[in-house]
N, C-alpha and C. Protein backbone atom coordinates (compact mmCIF):
# COMPACT_ATOMS: atom_id res chain seq x y z
N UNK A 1 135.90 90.10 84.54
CA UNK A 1 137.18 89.94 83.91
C UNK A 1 136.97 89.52 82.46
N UNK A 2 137.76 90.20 81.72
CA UNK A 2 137.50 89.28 80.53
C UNK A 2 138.53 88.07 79.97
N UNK A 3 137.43 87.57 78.72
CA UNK A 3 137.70 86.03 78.58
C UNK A 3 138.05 86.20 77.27
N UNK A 4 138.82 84.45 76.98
CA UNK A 4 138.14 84.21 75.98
C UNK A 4 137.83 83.56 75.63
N UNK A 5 137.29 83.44 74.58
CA UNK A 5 136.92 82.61 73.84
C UNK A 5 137.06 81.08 73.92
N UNK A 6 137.98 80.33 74.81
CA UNK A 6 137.79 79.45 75.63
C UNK A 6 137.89 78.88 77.34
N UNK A 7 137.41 80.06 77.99
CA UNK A 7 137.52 80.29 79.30
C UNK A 7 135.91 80.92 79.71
N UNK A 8 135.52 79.80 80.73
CA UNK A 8 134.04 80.08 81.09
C UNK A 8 134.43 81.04 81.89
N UNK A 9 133.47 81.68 81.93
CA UNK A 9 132.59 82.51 82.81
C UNK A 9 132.95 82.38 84.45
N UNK A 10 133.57 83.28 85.15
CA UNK A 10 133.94 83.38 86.27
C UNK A 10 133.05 82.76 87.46
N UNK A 11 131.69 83.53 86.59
CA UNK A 11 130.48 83.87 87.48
C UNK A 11 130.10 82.22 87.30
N UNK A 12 130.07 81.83 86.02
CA UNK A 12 129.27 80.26 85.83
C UNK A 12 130.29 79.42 87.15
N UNK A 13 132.00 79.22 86.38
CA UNK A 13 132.74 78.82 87.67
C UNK A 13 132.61 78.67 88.87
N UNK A 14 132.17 80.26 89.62
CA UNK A 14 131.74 80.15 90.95
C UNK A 14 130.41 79.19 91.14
N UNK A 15 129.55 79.42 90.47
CA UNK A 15 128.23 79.14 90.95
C UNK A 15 127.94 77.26 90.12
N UNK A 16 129.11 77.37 89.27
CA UNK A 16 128.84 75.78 89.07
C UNK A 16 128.51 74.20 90.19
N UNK A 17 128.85 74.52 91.46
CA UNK A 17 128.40 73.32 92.09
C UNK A 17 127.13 73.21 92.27
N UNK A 18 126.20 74.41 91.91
CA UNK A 18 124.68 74.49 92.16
C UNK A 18 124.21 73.42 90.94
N UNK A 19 125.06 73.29 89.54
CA UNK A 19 124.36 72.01 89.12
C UNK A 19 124.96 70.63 89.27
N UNK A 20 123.95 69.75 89.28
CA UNK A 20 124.53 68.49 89.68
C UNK A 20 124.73 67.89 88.70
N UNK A 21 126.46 67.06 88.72
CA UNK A 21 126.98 66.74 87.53
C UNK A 21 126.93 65.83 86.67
N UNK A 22 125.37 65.07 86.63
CA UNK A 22 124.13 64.68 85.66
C UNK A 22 123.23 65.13 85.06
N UNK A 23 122.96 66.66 85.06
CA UNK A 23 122.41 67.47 85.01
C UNK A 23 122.00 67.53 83.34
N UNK A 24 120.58 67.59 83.02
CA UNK A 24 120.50 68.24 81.55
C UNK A 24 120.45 69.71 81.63
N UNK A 25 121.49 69.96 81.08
CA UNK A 25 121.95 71.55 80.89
C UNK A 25 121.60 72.30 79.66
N UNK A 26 120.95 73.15 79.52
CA UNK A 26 120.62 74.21 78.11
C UNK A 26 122.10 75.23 77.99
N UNK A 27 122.87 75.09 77.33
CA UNK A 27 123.32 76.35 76.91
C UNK A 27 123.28 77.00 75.55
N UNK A 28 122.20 78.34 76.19
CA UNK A 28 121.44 79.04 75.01
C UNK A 28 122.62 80.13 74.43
N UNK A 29 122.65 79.94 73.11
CA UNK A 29 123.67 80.83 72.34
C UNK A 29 124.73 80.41 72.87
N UNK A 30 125.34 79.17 72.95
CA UNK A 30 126.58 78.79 73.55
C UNK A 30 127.27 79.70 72.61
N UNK A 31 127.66 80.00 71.10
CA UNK A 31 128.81 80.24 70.74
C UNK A 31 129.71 79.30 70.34
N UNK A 32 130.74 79.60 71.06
CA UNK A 32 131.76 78.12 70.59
C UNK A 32 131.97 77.45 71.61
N UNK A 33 130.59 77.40 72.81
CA UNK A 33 130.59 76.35 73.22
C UNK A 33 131.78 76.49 74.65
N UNK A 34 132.22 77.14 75.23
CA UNK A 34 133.31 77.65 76.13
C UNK A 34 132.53 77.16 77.61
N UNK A 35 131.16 76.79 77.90
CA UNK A 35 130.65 76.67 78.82
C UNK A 35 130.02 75.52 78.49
N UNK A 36 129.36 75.05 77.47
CA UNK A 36 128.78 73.90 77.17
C UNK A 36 130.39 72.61 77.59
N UNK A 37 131.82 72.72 77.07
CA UNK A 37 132.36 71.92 77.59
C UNK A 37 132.82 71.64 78.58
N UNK A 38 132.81 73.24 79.36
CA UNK A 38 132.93 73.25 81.39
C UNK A 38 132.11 72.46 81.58
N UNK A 39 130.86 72.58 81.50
CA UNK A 39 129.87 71.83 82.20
C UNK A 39 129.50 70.09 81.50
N UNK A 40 129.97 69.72 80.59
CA UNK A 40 129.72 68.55 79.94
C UNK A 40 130.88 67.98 80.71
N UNK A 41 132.44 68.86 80.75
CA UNK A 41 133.17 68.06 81.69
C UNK A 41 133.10 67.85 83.15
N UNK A 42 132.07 68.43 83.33
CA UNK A 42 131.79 68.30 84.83
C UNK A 42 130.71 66.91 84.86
N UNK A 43 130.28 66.01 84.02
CA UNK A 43 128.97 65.45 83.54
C UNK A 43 127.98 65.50 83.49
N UNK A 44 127.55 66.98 82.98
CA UNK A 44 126.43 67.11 82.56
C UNK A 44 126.47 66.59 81.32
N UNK A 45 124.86 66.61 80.88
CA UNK A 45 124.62 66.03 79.30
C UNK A 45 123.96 67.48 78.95
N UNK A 46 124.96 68.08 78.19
CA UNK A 46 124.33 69.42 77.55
C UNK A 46 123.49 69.60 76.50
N UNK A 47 122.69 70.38 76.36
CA UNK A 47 122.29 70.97 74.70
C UNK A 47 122.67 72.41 74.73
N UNK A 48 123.61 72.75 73.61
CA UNK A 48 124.48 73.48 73.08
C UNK A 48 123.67 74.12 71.66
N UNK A 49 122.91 75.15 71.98
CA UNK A 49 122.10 75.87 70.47
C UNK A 49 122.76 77.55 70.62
N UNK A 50 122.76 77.40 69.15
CA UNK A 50 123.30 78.46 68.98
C UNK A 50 122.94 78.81 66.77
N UNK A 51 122.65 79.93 66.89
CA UNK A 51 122.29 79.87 65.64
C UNK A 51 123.39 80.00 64.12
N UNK A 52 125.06 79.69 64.74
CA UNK A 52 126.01 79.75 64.17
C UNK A 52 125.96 78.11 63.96
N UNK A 53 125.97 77.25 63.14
CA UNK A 53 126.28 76.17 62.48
C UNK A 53 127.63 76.18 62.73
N UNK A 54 128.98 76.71 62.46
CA UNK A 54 129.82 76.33 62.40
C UNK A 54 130.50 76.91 63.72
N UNK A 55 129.79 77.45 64.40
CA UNK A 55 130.59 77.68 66.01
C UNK A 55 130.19 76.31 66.38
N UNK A 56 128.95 75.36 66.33
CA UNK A 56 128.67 74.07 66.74
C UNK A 56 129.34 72.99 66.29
N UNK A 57 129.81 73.00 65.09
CA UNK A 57 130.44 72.07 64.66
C UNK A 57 131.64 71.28 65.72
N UNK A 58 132.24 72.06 66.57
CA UNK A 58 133.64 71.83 67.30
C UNK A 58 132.82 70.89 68.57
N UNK A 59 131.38 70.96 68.53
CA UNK A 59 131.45 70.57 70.26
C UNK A 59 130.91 69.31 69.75
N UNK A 60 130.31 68.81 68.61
CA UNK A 60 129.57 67.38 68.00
C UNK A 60 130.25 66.00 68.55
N UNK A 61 131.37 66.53 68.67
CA UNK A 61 132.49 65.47 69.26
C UNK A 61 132.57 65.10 70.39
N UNK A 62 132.01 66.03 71.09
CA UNK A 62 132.22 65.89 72.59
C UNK A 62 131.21 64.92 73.56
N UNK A 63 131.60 64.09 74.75
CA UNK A 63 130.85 63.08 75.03
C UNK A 63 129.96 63.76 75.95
N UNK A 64 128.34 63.69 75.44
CA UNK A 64 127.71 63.95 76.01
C UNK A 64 126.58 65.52 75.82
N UNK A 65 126.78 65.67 74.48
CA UNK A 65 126.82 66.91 74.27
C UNK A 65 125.99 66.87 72.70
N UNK A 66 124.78 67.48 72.61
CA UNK A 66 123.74 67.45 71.79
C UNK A 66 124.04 68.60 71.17
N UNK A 67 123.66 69.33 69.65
CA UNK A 67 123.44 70.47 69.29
C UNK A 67 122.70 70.68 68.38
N UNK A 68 122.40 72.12 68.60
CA UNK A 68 121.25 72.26 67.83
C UNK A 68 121.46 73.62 67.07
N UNK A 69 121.36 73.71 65.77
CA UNK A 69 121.25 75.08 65.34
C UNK A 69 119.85 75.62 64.55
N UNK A 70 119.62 76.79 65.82
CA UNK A 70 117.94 77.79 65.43
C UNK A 70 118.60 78.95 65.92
N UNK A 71 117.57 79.21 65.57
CA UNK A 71 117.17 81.05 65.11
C UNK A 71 116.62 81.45 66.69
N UNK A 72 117.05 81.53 67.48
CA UNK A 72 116.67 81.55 69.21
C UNK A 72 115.43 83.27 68.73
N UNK A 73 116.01 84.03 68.01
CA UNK A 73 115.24 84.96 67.40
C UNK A 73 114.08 85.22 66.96
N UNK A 74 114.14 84.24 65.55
CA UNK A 74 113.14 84.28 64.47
C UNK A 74 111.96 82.54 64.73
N UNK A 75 112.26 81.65 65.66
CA UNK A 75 111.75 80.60 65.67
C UNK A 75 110.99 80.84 66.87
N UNK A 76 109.74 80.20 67.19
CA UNK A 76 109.37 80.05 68.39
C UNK A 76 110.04 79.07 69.51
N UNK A 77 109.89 79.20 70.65
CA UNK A 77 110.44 78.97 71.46
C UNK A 77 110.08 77.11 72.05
N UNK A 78 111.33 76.28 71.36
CA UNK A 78 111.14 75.01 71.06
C UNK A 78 111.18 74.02 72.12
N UNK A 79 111.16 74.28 73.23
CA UNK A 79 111.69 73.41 74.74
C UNK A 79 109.96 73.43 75.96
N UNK A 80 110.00 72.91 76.01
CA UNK A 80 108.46 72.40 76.72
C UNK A 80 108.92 72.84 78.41
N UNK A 81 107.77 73.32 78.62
CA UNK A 81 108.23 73.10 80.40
C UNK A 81 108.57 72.46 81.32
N UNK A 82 109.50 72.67 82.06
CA UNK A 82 110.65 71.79 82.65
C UNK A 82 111.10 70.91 82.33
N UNK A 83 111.79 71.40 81.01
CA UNK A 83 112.68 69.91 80.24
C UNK A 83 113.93 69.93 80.55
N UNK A 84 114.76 71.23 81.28
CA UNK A 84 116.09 71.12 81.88
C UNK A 84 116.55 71.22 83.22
N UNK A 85 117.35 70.43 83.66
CA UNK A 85 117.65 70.83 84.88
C UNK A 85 118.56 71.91 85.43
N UNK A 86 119.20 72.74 84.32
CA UNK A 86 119.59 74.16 84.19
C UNK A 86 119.69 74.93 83.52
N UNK A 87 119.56 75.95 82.96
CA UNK A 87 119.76 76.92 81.80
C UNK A 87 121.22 77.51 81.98
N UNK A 88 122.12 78.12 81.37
CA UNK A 88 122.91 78.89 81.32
C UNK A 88 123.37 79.73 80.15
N UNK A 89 123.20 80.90 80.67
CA UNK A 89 123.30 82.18 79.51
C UNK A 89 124.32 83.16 79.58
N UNK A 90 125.04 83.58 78.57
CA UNK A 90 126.00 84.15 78.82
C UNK A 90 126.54 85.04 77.57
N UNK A 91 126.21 86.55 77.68
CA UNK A 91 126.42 87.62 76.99
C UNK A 91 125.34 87.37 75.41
N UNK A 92 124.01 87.25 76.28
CA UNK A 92 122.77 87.12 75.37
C UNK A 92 121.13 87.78 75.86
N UNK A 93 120.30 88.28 75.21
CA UNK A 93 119.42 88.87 75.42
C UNK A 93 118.32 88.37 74.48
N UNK A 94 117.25 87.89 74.32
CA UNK A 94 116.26 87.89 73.81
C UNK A 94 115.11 88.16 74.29
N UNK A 95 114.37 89.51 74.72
CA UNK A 95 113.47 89.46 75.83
C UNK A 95 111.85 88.62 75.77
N UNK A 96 111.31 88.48 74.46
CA UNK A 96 110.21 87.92 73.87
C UNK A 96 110.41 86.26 74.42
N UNK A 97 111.50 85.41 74.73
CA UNK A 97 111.68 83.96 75.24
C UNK A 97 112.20 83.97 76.57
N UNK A 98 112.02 84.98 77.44
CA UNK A 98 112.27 85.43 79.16
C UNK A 98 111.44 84.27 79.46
N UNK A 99 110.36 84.54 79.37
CA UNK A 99 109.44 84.06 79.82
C UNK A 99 109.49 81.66 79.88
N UNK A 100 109.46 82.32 78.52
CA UNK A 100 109.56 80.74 78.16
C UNK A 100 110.58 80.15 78.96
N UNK A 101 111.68 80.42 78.65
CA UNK A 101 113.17 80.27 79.32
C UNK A 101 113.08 79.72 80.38
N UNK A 102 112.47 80.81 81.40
CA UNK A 102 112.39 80.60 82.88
C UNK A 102 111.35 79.29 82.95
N UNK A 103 110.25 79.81 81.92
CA UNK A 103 109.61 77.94 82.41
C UNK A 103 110.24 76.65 81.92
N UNK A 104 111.17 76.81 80.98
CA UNK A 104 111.47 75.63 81.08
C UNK A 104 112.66 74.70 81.81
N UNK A 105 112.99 75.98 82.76
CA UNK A 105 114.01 74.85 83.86
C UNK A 105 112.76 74.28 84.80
N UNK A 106 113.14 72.85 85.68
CA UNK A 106 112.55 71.89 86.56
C UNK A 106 112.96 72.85 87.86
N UNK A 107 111.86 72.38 88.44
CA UNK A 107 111.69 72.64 89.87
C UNK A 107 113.03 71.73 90.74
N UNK A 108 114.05 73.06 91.27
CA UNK A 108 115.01 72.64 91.72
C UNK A 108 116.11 72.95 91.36
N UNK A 109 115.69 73.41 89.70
CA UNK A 109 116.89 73.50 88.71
C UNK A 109 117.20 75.16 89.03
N UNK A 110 118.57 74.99 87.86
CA UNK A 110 119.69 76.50 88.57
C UNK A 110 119.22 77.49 87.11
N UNK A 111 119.01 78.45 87.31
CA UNK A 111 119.29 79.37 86.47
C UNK A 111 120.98 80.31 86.65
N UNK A 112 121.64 80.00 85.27
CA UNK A 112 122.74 81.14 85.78
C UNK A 112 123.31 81.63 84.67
N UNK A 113 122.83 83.00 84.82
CA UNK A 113 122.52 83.81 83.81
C UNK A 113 123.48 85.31 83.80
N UNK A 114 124.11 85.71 82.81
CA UNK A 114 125.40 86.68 83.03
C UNK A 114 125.47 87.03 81.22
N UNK A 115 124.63 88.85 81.62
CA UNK A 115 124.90 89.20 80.18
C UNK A 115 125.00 91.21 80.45
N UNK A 116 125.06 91.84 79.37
CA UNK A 116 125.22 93.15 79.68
C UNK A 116 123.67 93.82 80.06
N UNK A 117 124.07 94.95 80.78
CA UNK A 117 122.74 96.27 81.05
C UNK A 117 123.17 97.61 80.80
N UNK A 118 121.99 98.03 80.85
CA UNK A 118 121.74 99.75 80.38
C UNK A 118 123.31 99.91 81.25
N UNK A 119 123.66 101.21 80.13
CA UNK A 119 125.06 101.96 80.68
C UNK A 119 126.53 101.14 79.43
N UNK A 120 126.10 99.89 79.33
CA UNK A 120 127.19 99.06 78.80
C UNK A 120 127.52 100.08 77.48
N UNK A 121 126.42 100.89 76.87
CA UNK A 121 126.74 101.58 75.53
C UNK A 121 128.14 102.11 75.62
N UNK A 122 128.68 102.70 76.80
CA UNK A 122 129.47 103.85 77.02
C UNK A 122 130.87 103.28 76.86
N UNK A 123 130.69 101.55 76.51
CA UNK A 123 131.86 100.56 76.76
C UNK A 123 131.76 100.16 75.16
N UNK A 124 130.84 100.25 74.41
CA UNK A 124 130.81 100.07 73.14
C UNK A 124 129.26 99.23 72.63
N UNK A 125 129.90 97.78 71.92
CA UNK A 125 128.47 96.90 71.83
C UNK A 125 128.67 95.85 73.28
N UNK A 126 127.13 95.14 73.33
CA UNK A 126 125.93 95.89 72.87
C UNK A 126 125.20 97.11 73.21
N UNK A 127 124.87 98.08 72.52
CA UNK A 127 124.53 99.21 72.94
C UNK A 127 123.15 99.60 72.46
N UNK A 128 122.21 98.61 72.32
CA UNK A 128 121.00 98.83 71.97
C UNK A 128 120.07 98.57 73.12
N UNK A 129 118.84 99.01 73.33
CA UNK A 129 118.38 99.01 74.98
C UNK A 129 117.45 97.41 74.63
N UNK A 130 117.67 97.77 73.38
CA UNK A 130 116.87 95.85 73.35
C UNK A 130 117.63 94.49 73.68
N UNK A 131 118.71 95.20 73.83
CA UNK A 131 119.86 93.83 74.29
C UNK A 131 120.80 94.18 75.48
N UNK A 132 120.05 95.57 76.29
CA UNK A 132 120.75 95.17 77.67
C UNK A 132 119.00 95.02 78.71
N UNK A 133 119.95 94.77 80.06
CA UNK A 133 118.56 94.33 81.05
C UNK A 133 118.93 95.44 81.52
N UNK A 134 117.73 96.34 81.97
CA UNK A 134 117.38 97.20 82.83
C UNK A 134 118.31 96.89 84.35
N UNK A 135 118.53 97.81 85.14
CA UNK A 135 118.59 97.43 86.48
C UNK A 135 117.28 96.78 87.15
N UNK A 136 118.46 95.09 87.40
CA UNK A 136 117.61 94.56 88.44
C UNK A 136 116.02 93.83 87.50
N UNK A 137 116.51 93.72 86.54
CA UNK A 137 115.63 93.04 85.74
C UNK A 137 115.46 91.88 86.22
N UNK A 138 116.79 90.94 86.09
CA UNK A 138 116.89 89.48 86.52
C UNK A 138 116.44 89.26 87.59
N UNK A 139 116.38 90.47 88.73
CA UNK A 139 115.90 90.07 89.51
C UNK A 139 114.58 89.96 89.89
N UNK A 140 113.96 91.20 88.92
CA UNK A 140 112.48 91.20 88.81
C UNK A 140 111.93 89.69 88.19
N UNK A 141 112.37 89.19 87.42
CA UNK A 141 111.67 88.37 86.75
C UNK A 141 111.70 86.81 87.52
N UNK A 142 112.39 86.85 88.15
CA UNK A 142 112.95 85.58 88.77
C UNK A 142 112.59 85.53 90.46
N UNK A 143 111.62 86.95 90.99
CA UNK A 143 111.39 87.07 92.13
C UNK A 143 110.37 86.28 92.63
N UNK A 144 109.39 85.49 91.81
CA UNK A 144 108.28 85.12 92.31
C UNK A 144 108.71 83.25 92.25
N UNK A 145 109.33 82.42 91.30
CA UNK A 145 109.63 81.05 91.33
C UNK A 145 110.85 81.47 91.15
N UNK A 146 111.78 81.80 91.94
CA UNK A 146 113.05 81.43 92.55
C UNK A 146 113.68 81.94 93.48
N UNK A 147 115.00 80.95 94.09
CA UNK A 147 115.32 81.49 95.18
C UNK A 147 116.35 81.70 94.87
N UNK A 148 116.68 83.42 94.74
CA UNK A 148 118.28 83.94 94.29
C UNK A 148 119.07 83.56 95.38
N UNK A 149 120.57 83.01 94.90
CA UNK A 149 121.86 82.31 95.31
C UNK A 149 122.31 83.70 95.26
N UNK A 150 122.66 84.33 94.19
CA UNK A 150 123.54 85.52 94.59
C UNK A 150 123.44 86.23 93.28
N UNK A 151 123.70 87.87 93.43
CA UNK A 151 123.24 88.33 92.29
C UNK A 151 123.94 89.99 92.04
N UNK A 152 124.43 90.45 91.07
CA UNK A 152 125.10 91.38 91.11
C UNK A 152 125.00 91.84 89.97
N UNK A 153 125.53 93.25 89.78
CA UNK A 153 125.33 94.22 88.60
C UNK A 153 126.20 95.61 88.63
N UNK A 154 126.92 95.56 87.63
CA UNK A 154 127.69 96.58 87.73
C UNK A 154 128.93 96.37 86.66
N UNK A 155 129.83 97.17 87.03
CA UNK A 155 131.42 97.25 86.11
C UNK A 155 131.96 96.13 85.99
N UNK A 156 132.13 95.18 84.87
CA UNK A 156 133.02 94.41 84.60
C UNK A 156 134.89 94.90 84.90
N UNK A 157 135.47 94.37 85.53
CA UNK A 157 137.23 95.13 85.47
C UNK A 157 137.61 94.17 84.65
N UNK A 158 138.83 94.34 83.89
CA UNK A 158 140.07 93.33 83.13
C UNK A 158 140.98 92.88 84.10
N UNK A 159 141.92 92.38 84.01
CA UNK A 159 143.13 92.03 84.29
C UNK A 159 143.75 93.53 85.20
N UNK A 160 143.73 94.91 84.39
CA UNK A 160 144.24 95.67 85.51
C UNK A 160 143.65 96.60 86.06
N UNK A 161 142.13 96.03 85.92
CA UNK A 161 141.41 96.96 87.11
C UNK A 161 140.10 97.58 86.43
N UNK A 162 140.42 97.76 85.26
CA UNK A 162 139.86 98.64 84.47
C UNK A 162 138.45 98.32 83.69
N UNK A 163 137.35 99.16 84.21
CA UNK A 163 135.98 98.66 83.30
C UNK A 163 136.35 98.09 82.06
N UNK A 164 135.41 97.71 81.37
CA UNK A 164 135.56 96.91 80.06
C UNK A 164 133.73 96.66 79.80
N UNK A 165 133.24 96.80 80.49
CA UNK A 165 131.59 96.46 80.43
C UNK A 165 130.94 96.50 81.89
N UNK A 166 129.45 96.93 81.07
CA UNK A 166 128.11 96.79 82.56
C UNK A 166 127.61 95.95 82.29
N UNK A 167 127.83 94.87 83.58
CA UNK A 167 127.20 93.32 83.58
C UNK A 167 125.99 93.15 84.36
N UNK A 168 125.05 92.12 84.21
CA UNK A 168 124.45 91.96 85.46
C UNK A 168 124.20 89.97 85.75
N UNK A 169 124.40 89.50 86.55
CA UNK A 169 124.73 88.04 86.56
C UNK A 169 123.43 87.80 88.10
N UNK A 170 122.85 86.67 87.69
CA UNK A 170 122.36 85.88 88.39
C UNK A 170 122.36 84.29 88.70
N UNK A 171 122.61 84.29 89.65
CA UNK A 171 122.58 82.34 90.34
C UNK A 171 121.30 82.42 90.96
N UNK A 172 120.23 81.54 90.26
CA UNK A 172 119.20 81.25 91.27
C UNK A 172 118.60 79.71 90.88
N UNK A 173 117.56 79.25 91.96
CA UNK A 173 116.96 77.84 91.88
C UNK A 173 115.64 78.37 91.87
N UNK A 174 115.33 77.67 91.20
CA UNK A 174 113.42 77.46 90.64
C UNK A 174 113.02 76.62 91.86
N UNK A 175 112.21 77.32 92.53
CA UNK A 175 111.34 76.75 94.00
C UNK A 175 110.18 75.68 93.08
């Protein structure tokens, strides 16, 4: 379904009781932050990076809630292994920090992750194959330290039914 701009993520919604609401939470490329304050109001203590300075500015206020602005791109990948107790990603791709990413949630912790795949071109941006996941990527990568919660891929609908984007979303825990 689509959102906006201050309405999380359906998919995060559903799958939010998987973090516990002390939780240090990553949200990578928050944006303006639409999920960093779901989950800070749930009590987590978030970090909110995003390489817009002034999409961050709005969440500085908020109790409990760190930010950071980098280049998730052009910087190396700044978070040590298992420094969070969840990641959450949402309509973002960087494939070169997959790796990293996944190591740095804790054993136990949730990955939940919801961005576009191959096909999405036909819906508009992003339409570059460097910023969608293959089919079943997420699931490739996440098959060996974690245990997928639930996982899907396909047509985004709107309000009346109607595609709007090719998504692919994963809920899983790091064994």
């Amino acid at each position: 379904m689509m959102h906006s701009q201050d309405t999380p993520s359906a998919w995060f919604i559903r799958h939010a009781a998987l973090i516990q609401p002390a939780a240090c939470v990553l949200d990578l490329a928050c944006g303006h932050g639409r999920h960093t304050r779901f989950f800070a109001t749930r009590g987590a203590r978030v970090t909110a990076v995003d390489r817009d300075q002034t999409a961050l500015q709005s969440l500085s206020a908020i109790g409990g809630v760190t930010t950071e602005c980098r280049d998730l791109e052009g910087d190396a990948w700044p978070y040590a292994v298992g420094s969070f107790d969840a990641i959450v990603v949402c309509n973002y791709l960087w494939r070169p920090t997959l790796a990293s990413l996944l190591a740095t949630i804790k054993p136990g912790g949730v990955l939940l992750y919801e961005t576009f795949m191959d096909g999405n071109e036909r819906y508009g941006k992003p339409s570059r194959p460097d910023f969608l996941l293959r089919s079943n990527e997420l699931l490739k990568l996440t098959q060996d330290a974690f245990c997928v919660v639930a996982y899907v891929e396909g047509d985004e609908l709107d309000a009346g039914g109607q595609p709007f984007a090719l998504k692919q979303k994963i809920a899983a825990i790091k064994r």
